[in-house]
N, C-alpha and C. Protein backbone atom coordinates (compact mmCIF):
# COMPACT_ATOMS: atom_id res chain seq x y z
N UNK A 1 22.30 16.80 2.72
CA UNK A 1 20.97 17.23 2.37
C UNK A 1 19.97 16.19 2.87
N UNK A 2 18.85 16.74 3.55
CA UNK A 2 18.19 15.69 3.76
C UNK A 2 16.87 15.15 3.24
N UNK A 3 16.90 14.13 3.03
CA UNK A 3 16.10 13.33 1.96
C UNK A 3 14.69 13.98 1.63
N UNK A 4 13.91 14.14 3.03
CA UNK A 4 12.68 15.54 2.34
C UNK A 4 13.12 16.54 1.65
N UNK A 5 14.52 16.97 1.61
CA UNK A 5 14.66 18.62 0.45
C UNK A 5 15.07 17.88 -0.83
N UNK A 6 15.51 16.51 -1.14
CA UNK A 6 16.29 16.70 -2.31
C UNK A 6 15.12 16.07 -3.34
N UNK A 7 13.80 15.88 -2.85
CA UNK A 7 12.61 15.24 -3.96
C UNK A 7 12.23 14.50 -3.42
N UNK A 8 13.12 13.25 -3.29
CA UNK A 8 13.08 11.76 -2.76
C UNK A 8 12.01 11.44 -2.21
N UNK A 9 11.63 12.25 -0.77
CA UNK A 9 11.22 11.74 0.04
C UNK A 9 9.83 12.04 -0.44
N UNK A 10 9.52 12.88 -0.98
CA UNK A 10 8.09 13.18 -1.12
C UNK A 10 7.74 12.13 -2.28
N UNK A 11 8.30 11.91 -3.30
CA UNK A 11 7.99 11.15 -4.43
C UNK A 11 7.98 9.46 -3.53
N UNK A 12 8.77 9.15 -2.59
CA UNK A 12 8.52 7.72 -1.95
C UNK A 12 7.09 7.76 -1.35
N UNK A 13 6.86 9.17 -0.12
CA UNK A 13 5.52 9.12 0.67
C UNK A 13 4.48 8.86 -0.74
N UNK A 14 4.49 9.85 -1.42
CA UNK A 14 3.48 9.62 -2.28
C UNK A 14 3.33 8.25 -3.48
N UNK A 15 4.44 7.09 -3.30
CA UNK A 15 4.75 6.21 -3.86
C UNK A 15 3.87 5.05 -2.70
N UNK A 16 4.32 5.54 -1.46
CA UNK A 16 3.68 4.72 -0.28
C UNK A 16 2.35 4.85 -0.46
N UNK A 17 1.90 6.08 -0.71
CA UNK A 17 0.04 6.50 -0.62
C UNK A 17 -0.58 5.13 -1.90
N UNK A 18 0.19 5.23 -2.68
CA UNK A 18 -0.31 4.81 -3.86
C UNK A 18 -0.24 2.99 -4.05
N UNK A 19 1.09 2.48 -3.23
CA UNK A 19 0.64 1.38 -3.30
C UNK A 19 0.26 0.85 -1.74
N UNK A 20 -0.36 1.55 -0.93
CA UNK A 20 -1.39 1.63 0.23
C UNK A 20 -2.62 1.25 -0.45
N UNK A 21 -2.84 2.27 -1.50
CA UNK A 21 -4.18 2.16 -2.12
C UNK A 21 -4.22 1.27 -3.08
N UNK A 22 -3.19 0.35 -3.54
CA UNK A 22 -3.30 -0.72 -4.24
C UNK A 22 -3.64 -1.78 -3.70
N UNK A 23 -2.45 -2.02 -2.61
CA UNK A 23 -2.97 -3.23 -1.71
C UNK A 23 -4.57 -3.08 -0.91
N UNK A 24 -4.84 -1.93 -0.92
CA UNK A 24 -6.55 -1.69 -0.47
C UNK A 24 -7.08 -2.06 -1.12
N UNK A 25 -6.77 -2.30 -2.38
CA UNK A 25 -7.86 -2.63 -3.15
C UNK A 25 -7.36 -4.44 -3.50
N UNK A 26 -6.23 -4.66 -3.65
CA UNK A 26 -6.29 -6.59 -3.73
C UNK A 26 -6.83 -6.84 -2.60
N UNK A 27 -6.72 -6.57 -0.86
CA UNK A 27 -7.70 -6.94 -0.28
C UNK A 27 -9.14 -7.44 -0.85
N UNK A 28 -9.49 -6.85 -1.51
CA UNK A 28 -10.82 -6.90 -1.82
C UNK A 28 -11.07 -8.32 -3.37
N UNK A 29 -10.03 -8.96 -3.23
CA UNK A 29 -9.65 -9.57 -4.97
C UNK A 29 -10.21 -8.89 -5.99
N UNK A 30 -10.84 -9.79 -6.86
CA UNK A 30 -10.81 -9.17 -8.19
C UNK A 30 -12.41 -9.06 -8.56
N UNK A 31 -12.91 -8.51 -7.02
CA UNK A 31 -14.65 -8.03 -7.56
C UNK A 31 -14.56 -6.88 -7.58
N UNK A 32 -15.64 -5.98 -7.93
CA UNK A 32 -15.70 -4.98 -7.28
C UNK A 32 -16.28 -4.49 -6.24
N UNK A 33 -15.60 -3.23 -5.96
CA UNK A 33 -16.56 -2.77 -4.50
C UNK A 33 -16.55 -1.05 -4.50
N UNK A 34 -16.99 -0.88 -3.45
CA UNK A 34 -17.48 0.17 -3.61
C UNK A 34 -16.20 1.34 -3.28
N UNK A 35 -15.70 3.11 -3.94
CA UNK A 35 -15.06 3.25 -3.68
C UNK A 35 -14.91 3.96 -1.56
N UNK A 36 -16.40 3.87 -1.56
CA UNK A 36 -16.12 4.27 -0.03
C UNK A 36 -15.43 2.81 0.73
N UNK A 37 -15.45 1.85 0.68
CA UNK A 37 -15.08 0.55 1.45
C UNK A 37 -13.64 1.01 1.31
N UNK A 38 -12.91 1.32 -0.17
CA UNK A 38 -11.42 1.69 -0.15
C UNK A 38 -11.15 3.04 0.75
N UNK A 39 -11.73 3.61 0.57
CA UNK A 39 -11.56 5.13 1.59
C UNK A 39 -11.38 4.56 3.20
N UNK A 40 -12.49 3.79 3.66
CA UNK A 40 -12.48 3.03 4.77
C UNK A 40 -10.72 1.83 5.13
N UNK A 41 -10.46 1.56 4.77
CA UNK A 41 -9.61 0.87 4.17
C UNK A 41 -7.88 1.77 4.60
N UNK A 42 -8.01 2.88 3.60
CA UNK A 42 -6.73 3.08 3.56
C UNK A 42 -7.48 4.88 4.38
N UNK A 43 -8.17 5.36 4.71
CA UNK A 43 -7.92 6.46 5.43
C UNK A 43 -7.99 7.67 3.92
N UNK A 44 -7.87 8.97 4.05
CA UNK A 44 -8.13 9.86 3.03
C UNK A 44 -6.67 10.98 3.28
N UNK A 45 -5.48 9.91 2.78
CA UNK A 45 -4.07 10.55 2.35
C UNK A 45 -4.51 11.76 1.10
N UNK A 46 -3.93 12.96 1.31
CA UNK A 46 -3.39 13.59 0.12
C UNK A 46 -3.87 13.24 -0.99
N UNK A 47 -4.75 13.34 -2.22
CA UNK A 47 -3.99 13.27 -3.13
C UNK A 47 -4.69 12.12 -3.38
N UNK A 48 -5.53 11.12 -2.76
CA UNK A 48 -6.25 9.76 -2.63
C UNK A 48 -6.76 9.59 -4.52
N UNK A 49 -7.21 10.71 -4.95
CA UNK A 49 -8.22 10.41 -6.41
C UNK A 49 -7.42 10.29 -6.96
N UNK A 50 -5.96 10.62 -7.05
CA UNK A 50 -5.18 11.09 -8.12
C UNK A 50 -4.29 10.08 -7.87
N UNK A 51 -4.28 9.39 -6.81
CA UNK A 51 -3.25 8.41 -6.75
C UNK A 51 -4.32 7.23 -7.48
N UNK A 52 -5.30 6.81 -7.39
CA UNK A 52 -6.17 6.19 -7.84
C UNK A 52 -5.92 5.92 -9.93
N UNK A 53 -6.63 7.30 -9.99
CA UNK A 53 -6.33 7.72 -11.65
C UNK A 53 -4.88 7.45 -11.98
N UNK A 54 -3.87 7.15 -11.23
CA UNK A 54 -2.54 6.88 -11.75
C UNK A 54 -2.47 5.36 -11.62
N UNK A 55 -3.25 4.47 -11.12
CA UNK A 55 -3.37 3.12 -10.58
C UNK A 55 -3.86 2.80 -12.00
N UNK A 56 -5.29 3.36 -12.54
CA UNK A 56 -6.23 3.17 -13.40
C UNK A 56 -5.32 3.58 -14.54
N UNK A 57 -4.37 4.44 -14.77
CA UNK A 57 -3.81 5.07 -16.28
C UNK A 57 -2.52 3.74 -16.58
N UNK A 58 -2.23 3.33 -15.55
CA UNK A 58 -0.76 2.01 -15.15
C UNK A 58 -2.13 0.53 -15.84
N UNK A 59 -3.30 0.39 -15.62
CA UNK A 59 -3.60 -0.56 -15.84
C UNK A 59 -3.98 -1.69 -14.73
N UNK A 60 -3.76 -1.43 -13.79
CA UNK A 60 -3.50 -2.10 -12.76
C UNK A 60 -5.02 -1.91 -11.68
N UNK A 61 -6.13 -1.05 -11.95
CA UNK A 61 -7.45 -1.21 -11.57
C UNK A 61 -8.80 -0.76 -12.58
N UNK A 62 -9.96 -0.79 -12.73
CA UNK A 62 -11.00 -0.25 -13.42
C UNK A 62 -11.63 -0.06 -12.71
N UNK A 63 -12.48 1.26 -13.31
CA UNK A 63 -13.06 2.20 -12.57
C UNK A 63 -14.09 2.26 -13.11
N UNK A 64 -15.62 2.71 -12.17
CA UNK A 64 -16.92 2.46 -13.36
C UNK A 64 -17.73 3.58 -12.08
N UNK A 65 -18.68 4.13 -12.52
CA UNK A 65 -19.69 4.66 -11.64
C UNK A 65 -21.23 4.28 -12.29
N UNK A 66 -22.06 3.70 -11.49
CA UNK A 66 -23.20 3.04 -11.60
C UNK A 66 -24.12 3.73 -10.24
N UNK A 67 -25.36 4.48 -10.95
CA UNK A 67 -26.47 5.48 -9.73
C UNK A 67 -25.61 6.40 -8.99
N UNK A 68 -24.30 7.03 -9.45
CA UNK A 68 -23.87 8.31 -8.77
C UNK A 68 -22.95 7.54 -7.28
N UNK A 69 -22.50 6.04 -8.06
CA UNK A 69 -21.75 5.48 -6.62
C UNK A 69 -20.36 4.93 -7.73
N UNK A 70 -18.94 5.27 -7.18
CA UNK A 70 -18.55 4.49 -8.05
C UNK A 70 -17.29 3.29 -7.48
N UNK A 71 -17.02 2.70 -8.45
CA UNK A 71 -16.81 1.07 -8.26
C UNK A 71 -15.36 0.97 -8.24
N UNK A 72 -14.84 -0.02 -7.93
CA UNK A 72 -13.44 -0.12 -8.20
C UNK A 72 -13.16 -1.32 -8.28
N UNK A 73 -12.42 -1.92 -9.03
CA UNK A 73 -11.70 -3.71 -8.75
C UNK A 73 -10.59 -3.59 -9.80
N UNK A 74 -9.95 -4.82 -9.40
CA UNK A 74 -8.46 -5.21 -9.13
C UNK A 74 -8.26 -5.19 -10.94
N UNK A 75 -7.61 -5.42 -11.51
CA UNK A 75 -7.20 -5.87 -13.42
C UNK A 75 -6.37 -7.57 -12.84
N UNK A 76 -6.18 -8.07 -13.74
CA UNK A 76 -5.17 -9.24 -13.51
C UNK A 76 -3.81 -8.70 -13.12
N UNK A 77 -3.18 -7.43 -14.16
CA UNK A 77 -1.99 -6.96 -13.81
C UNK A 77 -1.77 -6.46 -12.66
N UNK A 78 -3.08 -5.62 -12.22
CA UNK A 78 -2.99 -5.09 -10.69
C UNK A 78 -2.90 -6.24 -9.82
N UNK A 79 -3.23 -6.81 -9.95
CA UNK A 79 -3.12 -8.47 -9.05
C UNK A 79 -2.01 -8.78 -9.03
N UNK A 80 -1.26 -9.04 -9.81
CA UNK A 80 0.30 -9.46 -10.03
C UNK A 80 1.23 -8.03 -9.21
N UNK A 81 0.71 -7.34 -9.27
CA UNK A 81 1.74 -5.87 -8.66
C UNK A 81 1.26 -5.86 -7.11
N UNK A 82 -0.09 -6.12 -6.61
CA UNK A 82 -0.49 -6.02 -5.40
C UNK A 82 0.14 -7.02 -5.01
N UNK A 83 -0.04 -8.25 -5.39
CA UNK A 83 0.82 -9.45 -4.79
C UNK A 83 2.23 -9.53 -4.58
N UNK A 84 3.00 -8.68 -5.65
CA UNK A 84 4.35 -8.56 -5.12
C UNK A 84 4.94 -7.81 -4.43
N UNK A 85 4.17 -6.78 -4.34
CA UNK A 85 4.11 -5.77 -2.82
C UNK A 85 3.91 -6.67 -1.66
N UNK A 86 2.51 -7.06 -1.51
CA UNK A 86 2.26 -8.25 -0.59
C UNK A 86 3.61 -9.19 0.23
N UNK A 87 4.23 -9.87 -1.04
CA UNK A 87 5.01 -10.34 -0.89
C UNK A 87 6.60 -9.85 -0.13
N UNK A 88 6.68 -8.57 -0.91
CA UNK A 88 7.68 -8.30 -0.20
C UNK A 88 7.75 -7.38 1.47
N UNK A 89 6.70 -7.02 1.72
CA UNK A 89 6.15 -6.61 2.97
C UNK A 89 6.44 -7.50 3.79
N UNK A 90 5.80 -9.05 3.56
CA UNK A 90 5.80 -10.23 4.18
C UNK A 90 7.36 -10.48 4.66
N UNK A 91 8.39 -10.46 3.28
CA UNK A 91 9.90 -10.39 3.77
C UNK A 91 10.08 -9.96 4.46
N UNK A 92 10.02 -8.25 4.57
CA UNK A 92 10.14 -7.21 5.70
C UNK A 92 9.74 -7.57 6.90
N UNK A 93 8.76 -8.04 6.77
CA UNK A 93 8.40 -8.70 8.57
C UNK A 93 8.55 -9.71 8.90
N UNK A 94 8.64 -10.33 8.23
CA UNK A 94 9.72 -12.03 8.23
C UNK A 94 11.29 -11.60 8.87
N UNK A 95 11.64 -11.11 8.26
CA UNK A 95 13.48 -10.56 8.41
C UNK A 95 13.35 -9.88 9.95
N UNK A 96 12.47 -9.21 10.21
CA UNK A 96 12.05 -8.38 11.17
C UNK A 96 12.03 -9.59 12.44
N UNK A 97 10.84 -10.19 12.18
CA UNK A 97 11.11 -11.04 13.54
C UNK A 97 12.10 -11.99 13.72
N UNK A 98 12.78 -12.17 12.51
CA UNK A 98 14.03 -12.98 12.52
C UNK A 98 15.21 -12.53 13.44
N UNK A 99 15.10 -10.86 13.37
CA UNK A 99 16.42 -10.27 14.03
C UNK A 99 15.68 -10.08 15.63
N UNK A 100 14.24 -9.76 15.73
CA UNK A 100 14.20 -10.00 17.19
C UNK A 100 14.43 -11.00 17.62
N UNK A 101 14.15 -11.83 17.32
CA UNK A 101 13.97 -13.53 17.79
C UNK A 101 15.58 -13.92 18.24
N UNK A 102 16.22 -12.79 17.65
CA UNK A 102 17.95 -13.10 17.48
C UNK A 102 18.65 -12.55 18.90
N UNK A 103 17.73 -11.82 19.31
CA UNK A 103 18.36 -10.79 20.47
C UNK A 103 18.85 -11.75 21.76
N UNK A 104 19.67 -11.19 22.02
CA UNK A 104 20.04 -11.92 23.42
C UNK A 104 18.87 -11.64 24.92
N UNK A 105 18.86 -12.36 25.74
CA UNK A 105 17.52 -12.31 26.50
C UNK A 105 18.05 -11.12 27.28
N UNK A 106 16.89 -10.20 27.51
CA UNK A 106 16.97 -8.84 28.35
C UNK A 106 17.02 -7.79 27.45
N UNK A 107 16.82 -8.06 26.07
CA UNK A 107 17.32 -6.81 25.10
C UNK A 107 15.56 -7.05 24.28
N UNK A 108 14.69 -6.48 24.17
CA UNK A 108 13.77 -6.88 23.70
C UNK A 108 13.75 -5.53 22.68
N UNK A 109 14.46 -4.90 22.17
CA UNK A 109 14.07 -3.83 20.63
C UNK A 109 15.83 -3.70 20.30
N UNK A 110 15.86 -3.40 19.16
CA UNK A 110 17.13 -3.05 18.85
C UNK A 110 17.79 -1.63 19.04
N UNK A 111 19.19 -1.85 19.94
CA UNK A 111 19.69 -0.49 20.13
C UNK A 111 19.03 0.41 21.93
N UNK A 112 18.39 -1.26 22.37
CA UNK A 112 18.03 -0.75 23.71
C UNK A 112 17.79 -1.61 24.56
N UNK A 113 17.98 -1.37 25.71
CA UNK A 113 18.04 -2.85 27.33
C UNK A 113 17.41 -2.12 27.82
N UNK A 114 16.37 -3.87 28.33
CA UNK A 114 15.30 -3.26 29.13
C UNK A 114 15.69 -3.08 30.80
């Protein structure tokens, strides 16, 4: 079965949307800003408000509208969750250039000669 029919995959993409839009917003630390700068930021996935309102119901951002514009910034906890995303991304591409860097000369991607 493949991973788009059995749930999985849709519950990860939409897991991806959501901490896309987290780390969009620790970019920004712990002021606020405006929510078009985050739109700018991460692009207008699916589903963008609602992944938001699930950020805000977790604790992890606050939300305010001031003159019909509204606001967004980081919580302390969202800070601690953006950062360990952060962090482990960083692994991922750490490990990443570790195994290119590993290749024998003439092989520059994995699983192919140039």
């Amino acid at each position: 079965m493949s991973p788009m029919c059995d749930g999985r995959g849709e519950r990860d993409r939409l897991l991806l949307h959501r901490t896309r839009l987290l780390v969009a917003v620790a970019l920004f630390g712990m002021r606020w800003c405006r929510w078009s700068q985050i739109r700018a930021v991460v692009g207008e996935p699916a589903a963008i408000r609602t992944h938001l309102a699930r950020l805000w119901l977790a604790g992890y951002v606050r939300v305010r509208r001031v003159d019909r514009v509204w606001w967004v910034r980081l919580t302390p906890v969202g800070f601690v969750r953006a950062s360990a995303h952060l962090h482990w991304w960083h692994g991922v591409v750490v490990r990443t250039a570790e195994v290119l860097a590993a290749l024998p000369p003439g092989v520059d991607e994995i699983g192919g000669d140039t």
